[in-house]
Protein backbone atom coordinates (compact mmCIF):
# COMPACT_ATOMS: atom_id res chain seq x y z
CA UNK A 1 0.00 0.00 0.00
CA UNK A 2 1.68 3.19 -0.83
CA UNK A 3 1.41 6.61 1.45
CA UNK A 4 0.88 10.03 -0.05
CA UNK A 5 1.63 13.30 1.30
CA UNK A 6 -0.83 15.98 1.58
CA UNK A 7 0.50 17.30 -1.89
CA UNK A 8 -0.33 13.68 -3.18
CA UNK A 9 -3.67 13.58 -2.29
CA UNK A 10 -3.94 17.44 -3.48
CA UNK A 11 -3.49 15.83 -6.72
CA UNK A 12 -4.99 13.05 -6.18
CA UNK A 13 -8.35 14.63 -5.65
CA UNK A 14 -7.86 16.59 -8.65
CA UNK A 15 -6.94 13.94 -11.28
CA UNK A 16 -10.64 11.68 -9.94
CA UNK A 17 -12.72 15.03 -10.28
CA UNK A 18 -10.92 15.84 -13.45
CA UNK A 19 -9.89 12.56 -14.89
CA UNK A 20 -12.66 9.98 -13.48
CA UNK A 21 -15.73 12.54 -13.43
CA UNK A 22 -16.22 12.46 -9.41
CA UNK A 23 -17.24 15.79 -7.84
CA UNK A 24 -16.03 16.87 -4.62
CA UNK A 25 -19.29 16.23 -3.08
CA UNK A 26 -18.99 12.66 -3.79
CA UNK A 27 -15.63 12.16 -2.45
CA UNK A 28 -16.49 13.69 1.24
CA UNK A 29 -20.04 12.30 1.20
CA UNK A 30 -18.38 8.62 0.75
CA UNK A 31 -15.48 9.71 3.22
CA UNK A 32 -18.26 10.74 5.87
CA UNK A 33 -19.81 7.44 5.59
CA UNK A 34 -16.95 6.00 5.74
CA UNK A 35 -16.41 7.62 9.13
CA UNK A 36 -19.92 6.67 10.31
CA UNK A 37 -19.05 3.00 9.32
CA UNK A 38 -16.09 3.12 11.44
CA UNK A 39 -17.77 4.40 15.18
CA UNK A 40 -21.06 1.68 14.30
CA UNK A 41 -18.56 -1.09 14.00
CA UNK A 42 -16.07 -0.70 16.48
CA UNK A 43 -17.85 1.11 19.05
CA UNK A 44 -21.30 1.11 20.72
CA UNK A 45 -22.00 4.86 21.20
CA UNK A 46 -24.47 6.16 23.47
CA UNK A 47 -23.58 9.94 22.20
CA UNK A 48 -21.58 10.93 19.05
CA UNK A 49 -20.10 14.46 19.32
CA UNK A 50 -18.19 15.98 16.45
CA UNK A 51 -15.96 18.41 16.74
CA UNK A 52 -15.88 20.30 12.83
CA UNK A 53 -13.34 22.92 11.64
CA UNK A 54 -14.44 24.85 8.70
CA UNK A 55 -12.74 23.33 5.82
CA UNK A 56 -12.81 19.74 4.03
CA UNK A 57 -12.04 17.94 6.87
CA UNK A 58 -15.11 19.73 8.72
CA UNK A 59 -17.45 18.84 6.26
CA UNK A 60 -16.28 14.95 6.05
CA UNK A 61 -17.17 15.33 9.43
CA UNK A 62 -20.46 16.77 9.11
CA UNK A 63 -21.11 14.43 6.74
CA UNK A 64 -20.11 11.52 9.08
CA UNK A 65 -22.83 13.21 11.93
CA UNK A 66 -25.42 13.12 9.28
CA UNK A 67 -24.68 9.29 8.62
CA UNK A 68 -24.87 8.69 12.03
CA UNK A 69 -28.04 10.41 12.88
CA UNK A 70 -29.95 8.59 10.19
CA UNK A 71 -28.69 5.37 11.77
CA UNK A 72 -30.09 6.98 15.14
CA UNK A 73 -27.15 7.80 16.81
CA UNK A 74 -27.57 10.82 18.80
CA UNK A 75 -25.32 12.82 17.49
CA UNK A 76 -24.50 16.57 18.63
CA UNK A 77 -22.17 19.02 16.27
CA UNK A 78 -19.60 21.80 17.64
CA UNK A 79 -18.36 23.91 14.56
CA UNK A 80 -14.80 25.32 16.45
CA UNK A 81 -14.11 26.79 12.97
CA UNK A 82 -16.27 29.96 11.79
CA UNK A 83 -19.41 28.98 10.03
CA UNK A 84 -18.63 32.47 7.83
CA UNK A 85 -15.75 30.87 6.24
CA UNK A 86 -17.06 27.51 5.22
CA UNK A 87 -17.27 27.44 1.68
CA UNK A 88 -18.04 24.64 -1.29
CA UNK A 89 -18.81 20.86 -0.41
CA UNK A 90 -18.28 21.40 3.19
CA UNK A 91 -21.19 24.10 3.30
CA UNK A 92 -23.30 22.15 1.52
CA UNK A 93 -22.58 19.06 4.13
CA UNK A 94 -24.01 21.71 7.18
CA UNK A 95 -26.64 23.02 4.83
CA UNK A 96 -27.49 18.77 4.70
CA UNK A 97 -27.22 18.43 8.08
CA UNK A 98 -29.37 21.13 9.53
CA UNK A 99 -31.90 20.78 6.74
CA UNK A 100 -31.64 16.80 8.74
CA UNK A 101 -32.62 18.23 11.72
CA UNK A 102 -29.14 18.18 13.27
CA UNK A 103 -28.41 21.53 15.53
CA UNK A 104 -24.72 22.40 14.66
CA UNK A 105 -23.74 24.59 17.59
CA UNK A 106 -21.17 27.58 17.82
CA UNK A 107 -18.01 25.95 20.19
CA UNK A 108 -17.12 27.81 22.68
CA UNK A 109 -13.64 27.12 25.17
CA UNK A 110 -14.75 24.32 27.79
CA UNK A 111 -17.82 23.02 25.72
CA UNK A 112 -16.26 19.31 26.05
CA UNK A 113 -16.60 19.40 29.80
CA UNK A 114 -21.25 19.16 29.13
CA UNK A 115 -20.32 15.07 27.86
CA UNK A 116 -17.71 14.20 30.80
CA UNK A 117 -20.58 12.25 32.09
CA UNK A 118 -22.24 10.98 29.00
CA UNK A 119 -22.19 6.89 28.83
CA UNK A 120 -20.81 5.72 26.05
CA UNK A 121 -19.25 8.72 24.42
CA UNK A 122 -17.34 8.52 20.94
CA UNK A 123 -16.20 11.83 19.87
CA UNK A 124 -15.09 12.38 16.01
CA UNK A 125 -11.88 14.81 15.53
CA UNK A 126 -12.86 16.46 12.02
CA UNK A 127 -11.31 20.17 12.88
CA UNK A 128 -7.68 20.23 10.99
CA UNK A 129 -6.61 17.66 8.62
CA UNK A 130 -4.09 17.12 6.59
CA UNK A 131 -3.77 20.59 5.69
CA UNK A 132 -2.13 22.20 8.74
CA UNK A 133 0.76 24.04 8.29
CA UNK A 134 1.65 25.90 11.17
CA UNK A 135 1.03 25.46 15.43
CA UNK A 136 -2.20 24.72 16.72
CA UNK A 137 -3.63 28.04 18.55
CA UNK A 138 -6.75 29.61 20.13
CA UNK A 139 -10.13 28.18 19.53
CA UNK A 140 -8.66 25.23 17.98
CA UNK A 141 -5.81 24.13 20.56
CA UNK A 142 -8.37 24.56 23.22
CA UNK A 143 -11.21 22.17 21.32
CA UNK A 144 -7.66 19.54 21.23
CA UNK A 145 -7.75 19.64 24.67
CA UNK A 146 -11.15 19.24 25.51
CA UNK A 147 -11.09 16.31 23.41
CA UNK A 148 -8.23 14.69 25.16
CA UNK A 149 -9.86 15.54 28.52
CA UNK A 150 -13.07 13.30 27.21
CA UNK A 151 -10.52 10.96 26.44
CA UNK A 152 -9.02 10.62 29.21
CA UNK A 153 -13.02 10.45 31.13
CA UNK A 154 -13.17 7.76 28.93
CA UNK A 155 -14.64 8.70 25.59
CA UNK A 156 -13.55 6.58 22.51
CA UNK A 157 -11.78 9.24 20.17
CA UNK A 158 -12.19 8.93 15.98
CA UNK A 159 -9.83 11.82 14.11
CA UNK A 160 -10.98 12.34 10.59
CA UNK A 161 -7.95 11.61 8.05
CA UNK A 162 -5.50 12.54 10.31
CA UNK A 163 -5.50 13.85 14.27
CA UNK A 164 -5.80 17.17 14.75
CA UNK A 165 -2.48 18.74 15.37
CA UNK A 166 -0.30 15.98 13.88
CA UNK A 167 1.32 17.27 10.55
CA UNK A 168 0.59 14.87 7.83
CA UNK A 169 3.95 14.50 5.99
CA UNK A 170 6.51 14.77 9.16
CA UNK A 171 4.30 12.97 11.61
CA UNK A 172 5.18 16.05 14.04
CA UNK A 173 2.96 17.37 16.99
CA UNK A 174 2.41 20.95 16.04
CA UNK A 175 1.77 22.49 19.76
CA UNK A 176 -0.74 19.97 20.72
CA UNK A 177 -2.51 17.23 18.01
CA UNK A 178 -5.38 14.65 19.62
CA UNK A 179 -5.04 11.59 20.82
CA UNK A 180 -7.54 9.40 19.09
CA UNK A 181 -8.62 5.75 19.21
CA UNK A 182 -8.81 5.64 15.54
CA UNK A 183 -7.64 7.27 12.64
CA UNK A 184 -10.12 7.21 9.64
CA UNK A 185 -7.96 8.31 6.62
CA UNK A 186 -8.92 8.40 3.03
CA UNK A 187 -7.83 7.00 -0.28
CA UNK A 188 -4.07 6.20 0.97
CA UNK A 189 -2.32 6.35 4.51
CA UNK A 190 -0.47 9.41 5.36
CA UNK A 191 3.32 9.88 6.24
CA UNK A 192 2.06 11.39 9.59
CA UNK A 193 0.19 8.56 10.25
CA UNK A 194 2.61 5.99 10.32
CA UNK A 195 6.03 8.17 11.21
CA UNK A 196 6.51 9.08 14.99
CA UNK A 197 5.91 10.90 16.84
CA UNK A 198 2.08 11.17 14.91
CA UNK A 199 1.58 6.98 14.89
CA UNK A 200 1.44 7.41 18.68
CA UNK A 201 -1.62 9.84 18.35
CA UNK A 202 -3.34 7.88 15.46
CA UNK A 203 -4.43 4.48 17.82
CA UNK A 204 -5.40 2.37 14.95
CA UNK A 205 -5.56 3.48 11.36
CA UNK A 206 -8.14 2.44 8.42
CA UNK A 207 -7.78 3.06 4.92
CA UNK A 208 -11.16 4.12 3.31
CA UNK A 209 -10.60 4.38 -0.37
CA UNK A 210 -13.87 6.97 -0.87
CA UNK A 211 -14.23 5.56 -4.23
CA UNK A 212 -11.07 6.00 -5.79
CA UNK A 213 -9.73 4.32 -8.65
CA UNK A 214 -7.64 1.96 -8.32
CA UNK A 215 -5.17 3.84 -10.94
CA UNK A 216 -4.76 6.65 -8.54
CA UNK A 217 -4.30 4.14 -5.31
CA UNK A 218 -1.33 2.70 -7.33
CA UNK A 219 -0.24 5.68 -8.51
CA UNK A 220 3.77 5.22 -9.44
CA UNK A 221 4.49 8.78 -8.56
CA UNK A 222 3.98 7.98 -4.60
CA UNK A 223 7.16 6.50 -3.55
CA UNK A 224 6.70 6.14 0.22
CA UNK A 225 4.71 2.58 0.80
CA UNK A 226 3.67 0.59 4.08
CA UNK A 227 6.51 -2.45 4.36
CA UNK A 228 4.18 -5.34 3.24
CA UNK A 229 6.80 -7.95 3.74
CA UNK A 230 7.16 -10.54 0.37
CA UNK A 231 6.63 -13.85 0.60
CA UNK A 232 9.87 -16.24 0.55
CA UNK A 233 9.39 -19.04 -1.63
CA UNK A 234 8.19 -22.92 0.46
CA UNK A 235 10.91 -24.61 1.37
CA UNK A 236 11.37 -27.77 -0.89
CA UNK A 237 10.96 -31.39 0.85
CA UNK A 238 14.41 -32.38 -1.40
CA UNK A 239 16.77 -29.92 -0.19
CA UNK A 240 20.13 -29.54 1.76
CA UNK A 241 21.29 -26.44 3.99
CA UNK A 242 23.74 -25.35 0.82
CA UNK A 243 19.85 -24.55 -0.74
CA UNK A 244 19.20 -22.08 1.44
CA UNK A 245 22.22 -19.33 1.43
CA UNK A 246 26.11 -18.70 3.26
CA UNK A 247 26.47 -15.96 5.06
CA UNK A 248 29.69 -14.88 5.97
CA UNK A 249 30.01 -12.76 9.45
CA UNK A 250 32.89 -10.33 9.80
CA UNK A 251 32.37 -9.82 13.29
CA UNK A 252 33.37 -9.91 17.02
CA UNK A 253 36.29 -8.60 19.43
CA UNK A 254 37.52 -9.73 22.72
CA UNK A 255 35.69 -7.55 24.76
CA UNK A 256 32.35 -8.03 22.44
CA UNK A 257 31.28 -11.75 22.52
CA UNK A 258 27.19 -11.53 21.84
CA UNK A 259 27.28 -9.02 18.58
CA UNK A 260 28.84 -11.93 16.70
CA UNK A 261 26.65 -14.83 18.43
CA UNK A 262 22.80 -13.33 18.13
CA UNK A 263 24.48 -12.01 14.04
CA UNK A 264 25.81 -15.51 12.41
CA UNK A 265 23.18 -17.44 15.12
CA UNK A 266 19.65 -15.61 13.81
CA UNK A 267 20.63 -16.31 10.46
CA UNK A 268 20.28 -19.54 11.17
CA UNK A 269 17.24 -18.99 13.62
CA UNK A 270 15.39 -17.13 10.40
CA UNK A 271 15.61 -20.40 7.95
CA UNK A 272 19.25 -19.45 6.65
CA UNK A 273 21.11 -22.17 5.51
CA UNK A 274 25.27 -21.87 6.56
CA UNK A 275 26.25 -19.34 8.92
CA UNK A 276 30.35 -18.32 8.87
CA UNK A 277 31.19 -16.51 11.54
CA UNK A 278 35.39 -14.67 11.02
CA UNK A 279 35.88 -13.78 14.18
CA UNK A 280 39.41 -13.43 16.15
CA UNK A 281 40.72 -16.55 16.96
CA UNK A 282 41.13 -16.27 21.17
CA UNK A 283 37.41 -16.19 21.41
CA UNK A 284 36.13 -19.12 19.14
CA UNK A 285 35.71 -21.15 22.59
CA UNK A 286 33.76 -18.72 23.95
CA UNK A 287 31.17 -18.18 21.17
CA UNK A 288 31.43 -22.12 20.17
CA UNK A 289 29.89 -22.51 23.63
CA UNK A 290 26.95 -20.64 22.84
CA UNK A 291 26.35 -21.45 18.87
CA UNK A 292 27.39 -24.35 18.35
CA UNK A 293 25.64 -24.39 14.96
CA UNK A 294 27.57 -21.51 13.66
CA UNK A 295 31.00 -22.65 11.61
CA UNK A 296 34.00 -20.81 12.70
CA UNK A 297 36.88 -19.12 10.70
CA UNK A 298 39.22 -18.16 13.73
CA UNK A 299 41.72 -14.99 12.33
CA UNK A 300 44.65 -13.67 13.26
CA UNK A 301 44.28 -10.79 16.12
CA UNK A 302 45.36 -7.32 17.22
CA UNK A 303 47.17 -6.87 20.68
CA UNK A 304 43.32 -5.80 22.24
CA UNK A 305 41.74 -8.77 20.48
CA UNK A 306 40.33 -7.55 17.18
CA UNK A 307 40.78 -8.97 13.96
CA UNK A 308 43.96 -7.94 12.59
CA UNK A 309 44.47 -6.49 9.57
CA UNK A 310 46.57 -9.35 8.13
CA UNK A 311 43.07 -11.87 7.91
CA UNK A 312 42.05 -9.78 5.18
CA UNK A 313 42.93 -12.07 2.36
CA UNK A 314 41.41 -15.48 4.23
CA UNK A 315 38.29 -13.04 4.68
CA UNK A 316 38.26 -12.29 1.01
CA UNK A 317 38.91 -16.17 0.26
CA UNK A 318 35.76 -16.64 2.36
CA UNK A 319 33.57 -14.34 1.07
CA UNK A 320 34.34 -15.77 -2.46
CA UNK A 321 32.91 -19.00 -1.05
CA UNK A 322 29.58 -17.04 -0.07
CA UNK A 323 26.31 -15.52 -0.80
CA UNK A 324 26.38 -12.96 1.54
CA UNK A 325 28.59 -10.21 4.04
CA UNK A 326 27.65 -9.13 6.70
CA UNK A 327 30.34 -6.29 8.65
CA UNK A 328 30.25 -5.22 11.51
CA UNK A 329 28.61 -6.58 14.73
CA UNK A 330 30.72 -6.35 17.46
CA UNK A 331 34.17 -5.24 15.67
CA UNK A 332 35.23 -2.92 18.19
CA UNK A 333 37.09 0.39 16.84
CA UNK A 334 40.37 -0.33 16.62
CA UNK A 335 41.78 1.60 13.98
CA UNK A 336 43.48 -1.56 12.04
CA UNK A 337 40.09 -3.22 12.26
CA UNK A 338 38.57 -0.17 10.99
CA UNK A 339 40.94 -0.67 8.19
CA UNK A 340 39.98 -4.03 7.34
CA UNK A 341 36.33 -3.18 7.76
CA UNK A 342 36.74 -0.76 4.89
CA UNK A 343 38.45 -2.69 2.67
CA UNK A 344 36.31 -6.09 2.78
CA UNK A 345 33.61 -3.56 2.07
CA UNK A 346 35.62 -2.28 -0.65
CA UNK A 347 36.80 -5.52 -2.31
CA UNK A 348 33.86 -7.88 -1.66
CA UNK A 349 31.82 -8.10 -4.32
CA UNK A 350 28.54 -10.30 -3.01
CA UNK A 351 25.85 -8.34 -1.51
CA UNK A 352 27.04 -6.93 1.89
CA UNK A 353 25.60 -5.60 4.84
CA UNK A 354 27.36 -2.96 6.91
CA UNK A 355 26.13 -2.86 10.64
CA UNK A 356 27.46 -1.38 13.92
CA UNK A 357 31.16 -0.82 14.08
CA UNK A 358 31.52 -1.34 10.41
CA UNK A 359 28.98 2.26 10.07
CA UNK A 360 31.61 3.54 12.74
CA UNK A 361 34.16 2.64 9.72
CA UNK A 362 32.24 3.78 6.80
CA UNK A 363 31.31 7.29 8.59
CA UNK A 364 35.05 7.76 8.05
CA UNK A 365 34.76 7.09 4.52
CA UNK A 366 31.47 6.58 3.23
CA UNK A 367 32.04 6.70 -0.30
CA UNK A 368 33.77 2.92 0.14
CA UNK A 369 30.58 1.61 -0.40
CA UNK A 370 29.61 4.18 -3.62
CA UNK A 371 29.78 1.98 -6.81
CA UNK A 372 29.89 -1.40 -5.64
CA UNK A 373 28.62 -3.95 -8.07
CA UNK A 374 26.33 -6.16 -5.66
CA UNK A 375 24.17 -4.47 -3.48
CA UNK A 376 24.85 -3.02 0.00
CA UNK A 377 22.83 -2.58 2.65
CA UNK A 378 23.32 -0.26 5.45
CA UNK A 379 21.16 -0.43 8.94
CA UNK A 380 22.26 2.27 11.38
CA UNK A 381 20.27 3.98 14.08
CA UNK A 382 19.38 7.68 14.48
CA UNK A 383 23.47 7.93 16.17
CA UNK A 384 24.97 5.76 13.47
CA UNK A 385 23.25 7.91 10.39
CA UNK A 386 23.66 11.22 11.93
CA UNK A 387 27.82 10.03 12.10
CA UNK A 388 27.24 8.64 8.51
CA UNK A 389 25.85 11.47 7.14
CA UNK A 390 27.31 14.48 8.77
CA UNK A 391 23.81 15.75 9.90
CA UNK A 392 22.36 16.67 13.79
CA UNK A 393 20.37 14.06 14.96
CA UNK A 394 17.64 16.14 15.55
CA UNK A 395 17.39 17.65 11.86
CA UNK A 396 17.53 13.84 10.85
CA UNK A 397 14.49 13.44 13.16
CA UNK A 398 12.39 16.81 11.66
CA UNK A 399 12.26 15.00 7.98
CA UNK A 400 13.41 10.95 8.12
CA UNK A 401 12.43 10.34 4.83
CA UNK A 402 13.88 13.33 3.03
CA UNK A 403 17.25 12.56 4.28
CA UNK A 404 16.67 8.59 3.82
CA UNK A 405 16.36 9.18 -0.15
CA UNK A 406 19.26 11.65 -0.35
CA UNK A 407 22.06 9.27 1.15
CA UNK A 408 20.32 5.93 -0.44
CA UNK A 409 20.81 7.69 -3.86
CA UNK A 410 24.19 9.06 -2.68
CA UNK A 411 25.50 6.04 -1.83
CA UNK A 412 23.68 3.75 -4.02
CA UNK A 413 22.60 1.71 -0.88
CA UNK A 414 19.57 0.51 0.65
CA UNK A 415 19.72 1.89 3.99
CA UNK A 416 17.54 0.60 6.92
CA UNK A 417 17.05 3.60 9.05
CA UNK A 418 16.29 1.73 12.74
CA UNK A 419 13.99 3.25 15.14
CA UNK A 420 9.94 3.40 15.85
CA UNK A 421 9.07 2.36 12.91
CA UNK A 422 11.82 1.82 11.09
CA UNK A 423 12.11 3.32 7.51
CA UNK A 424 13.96 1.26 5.01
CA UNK A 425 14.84 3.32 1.97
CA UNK A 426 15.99 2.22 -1.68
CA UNK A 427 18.53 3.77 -4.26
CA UNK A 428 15.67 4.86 -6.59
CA UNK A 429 13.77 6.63 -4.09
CA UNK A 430 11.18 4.30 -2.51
CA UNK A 431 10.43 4.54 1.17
CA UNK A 432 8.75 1.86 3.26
CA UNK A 433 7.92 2.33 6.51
CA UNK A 434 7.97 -0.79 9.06
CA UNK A 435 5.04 -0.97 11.80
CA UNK A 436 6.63 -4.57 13.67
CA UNK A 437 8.20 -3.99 16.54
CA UNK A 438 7.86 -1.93 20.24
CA UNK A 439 9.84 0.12 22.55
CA UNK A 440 11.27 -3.33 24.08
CA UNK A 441 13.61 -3.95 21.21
CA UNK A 442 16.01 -0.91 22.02
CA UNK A 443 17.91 -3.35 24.26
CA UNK A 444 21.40 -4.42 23.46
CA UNK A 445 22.03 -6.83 20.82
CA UNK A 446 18.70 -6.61 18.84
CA UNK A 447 19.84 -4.77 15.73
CA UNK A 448 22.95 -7.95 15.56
CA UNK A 449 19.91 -9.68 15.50
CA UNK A 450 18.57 -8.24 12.47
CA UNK A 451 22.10 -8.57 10.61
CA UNK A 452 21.40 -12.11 10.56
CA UNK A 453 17.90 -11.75 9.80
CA UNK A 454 18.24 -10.16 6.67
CA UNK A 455 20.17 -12.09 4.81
CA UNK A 456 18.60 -15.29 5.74
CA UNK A 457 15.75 -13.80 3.87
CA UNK A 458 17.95 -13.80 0.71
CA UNK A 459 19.14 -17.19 1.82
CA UNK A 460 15.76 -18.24 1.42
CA UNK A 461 14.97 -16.76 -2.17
CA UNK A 462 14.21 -13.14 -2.09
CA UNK A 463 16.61 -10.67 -4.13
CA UNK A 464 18.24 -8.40 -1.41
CA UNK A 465 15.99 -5.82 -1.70
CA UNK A 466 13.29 -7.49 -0.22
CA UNK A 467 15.37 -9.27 2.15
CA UNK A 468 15.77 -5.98 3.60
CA UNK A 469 12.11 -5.16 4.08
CA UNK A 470 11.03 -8.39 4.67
CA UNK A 471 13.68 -9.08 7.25
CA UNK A 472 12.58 -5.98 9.43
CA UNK A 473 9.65 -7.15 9.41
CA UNK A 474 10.31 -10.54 10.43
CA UNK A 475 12.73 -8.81 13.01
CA UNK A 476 10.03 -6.86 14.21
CA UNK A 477 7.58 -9.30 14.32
CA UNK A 478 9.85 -11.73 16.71
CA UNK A 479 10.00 -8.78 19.24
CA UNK A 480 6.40 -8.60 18.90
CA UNK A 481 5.80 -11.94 20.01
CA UNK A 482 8.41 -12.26 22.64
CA UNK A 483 7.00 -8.65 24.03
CA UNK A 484 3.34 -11.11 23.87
CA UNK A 485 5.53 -13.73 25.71
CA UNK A 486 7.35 -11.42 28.25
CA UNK A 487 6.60 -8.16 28.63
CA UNK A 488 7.64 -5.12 26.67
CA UNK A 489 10.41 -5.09 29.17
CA UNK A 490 11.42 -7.97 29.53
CA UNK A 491 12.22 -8.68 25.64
CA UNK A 492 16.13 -8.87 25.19
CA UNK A 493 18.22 -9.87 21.98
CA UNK A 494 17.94 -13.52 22.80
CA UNK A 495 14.08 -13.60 23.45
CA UNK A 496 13.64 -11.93 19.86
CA UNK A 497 16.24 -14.48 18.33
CA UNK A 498 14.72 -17.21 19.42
CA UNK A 499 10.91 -16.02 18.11
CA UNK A 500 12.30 -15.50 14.73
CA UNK A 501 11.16 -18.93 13.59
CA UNK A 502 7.63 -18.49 14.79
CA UNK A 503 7.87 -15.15 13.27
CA UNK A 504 8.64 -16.79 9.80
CA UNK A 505 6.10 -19.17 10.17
CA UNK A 506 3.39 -16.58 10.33
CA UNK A 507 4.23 -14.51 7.67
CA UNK A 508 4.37 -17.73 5.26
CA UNK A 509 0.66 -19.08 6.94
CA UNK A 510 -0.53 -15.30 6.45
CA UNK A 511 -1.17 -14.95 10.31
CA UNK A 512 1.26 -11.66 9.32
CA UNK A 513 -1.22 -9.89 7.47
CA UNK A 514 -2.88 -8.58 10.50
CA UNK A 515 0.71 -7.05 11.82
CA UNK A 516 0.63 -4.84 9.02
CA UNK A 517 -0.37 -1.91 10.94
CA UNK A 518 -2.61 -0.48 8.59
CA UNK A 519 -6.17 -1.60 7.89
CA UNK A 520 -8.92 -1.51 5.08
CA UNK A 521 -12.14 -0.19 6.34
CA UNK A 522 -14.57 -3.06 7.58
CA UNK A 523 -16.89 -3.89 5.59
């Protein structure tokens, strides 16, 4: 499912009244019902009350009281926005609704407080939309807070398209945005739905398509999408672990002995077939304790118990012999590791994935990657990237995706941004944003995990671009469950390694679907 910024849905709006013959009318009378769908099916309201602003997203709300008071819902209407300044479909939608017999009254500051005791209280959020621009203020910020005082009294909250407050490309909280239950949004999920901090205001999100073709849904000039994980192919009842990928792991110091385990171990854990881990010699015992699955490659070590310089050529020899690199996890930052680091990533020529300490190399450097003939794969965090690329941490944070597409088509990598909801971003310019995952995997350990994750997804048919989605996904899923299984804190690197197989499992049975994050509207 692809996501479209407010400009995309701008144009989007234009093309079906101009292209397909559907009027403006149309498009917010379906997107009202759509709303009035919603609160019948997933709530049992006693009283609806909908806050309207004065634009579009008003009038879908207007329209959605309408629905609802032909269903006979009692339903009471606040316009916060000026009635003098509605204008088109939306005054047509509170012409239809009075000439209904639905009062729309005149909000004034504190109105909200009349339904703190109202049973069974759904209020719908139609005041800003996707259109806001600038801070929330006045009238408005103080209808946002009266609607997440009902909330908090209990109410069930439904924001129109997007929650008032929350900027629909960034996903930022402009002064103050709603908290809602559910997020009714039309004809294609917005950025600020699914990027943070917004997604935490949204509760669950449903697509309504209003009735738009399906040549505008798949329009190929939206390049953000929701990470809908492929499919890897069955595995075959005549097959040997050769079928099913070698990964080689450059990986591991003395004083870092679980980066390199939960790396070349959750390849194996995510249906990877031969997992090399090159890792200094002194500390094969130690790891060999813990995997003993894993096949070892023991190199020659610095003086602090990295991998020395001089196993570069045995590395290369080893990476001839496989599918897939993986740098990184656990190399320490030794400067002659460093070294190495760069030039395997130079002189391999399989696809390669740079994680942890091998970033910590690149950031020196990052053109060492630009031009390679396989692909590469890069998965920092907000730290890592901001080192990569030179830029504050926080200006990474105002615009994720802007500065996701600039270094993927710098570099010519796919880079897997980590973080609530992690963004993975392709050379062309595609976006996909992950939903899998919670606040338990930032614990140590869990992005090694994914290191092995990914390329067991390649291991098991897909071309490494959609390893890299579909492993974050898979990743994310396996913290899911062992977040089910233990508690959001109690979820650590092994707990998600070890769900990784159940993970896999559901995405081939389809259980997955519903982890998507996103919904259709019920029917």
């Amino acid at each position: 499912m692809r996501v479209a910024s407010a400009e995309d849905i701008r144009r989007l709006d234009a093309l079906a009244v101009e292209k397909y013959g559907l009027t403006e009318d149309l498009l917010m009378e379906n997107a009202g019902a759509a709303v009035a769908r919603l609160v019948a099916v997933k709530t049992e309201p006693g009283l609806v009350a909908v806050f309207a602003g004065s634009g579009n997203n008003g009038g879908d709300g207007l329209a959605a009281a309408r629905h609802l008071a032909s269903l006979g819902v009692e339903v009471t209407v606040l316009l916060v926005g000026s009635r003098g300044r509605m204008k088109g479909a939306a005054k047509r939608q509170l012409e239809r609704l009075e000439a209904a017999g639905v009062e729309a009254l005149d909000y004034e500051e504190g109105m909200g407080a009349l339904w703190f005791t109202a049973p069974a209280l759904v209020v719908v959020d139609a005041m800003l939309g996707i259109g806001l621009n600038r801070q929330v203020a006045g009238k408005y910020r103080k209808a946002v807070e009266d609607i997440n005082g009902l909330k908090e009294a209990g109410a069930t909250v439904v924001s129109v398209d997007i929650p008032s407050g929350v900027h629909a490309d960034t996903g930022r909280v402009m002064g103050a945005a709603v908290k809602a239950d559910y997020t009714v949004t039309f004809g294609l999920p917005k950025p600020g739905c699914l990027l943070y901090p917004g997604a935490e205001y949204c509760g669950d999100v449903y697509v309504a398509t209003i009735s738009y073709p399906r040549a505008l849904l798949d329009d190929e000039e939206i390049r953000m999408h929701v990470n809908e994980p492929s499919q890897p192919p069955p595995r075959r009842p005549d097959t040997h672990k050769g079928d099913y990928g070698r990964a080689l792991f450059v990986a591991g110091a003395r004083r870092y002995l679980g980066a390199p385990v939960f790396a070349a171990l959750s390849y194996l854990k995510a249906g990877g077939g031969y997992s090399v881990l090159a890792t200094p010699g002194s500390i094969v015992p130690f790891l060999g304790a813990r995997a003993s699955e894993v096949v070892y490659a023991p190199m020659p070590e610095t003086g602090s118990g990295s991998i020395a310089l001089s196993a570069l050529d045995e590395i290369l020899g080893l990476a001839e012999r496989a599918d897939f690199v993986v740098v990184g996890p656990g190399l320490s930052r030794e400067q002659e590791t460093l070294e190495l680091a760069l030039e395997v990533m130079r002189r391999v020529d399989k696809p390669l994935l740079v994680d942890g300490d091998g970033l910590y190399a690149l950031a020196a450097e990052p053109d060492a990657v630009k031009g390679r003939g396989a692909p590469t794969i890069l998965t920092p965090h907000l730290g890592e990237m901001s080192r990569l690329t030179g830029i504050d941490v926080e200006e990474i944070k105002a615009d994720r995706v802007s500065v996701l597409r600039e270094w993927c088509r710098r570099l010519g990598a796919v880079i897997v941004l980590k973080g609530a909801h992690t963004l993975i971003g392709y050379p062309g310019g595609d976006v996909y944003v992950n939903t899998t995952g919670n606040p338990g995997m930032a614990t140590p350990g869990s992005g090694d995990v994914l290191a092995g994750t990914i390329p067991a997804m390649a291991g098991l048919g897909l071309d490494p671009l959609e390893a890299a989605r579909t492993g974050v996904f898979v990743h994310g899923l396996a913290g899911d469950l062992a977040a089910e299984k233990h508690g959001v804190d109690g979820v650590t690197a092994s707990a998600i390694m070890e769900e990784l197989g159940r993970a896999l499992s559901m995405l081939r049975s389809g259980e997955a679907e519903d982890r998507v994050g996103v919904h259709l509207m019920p029917p």
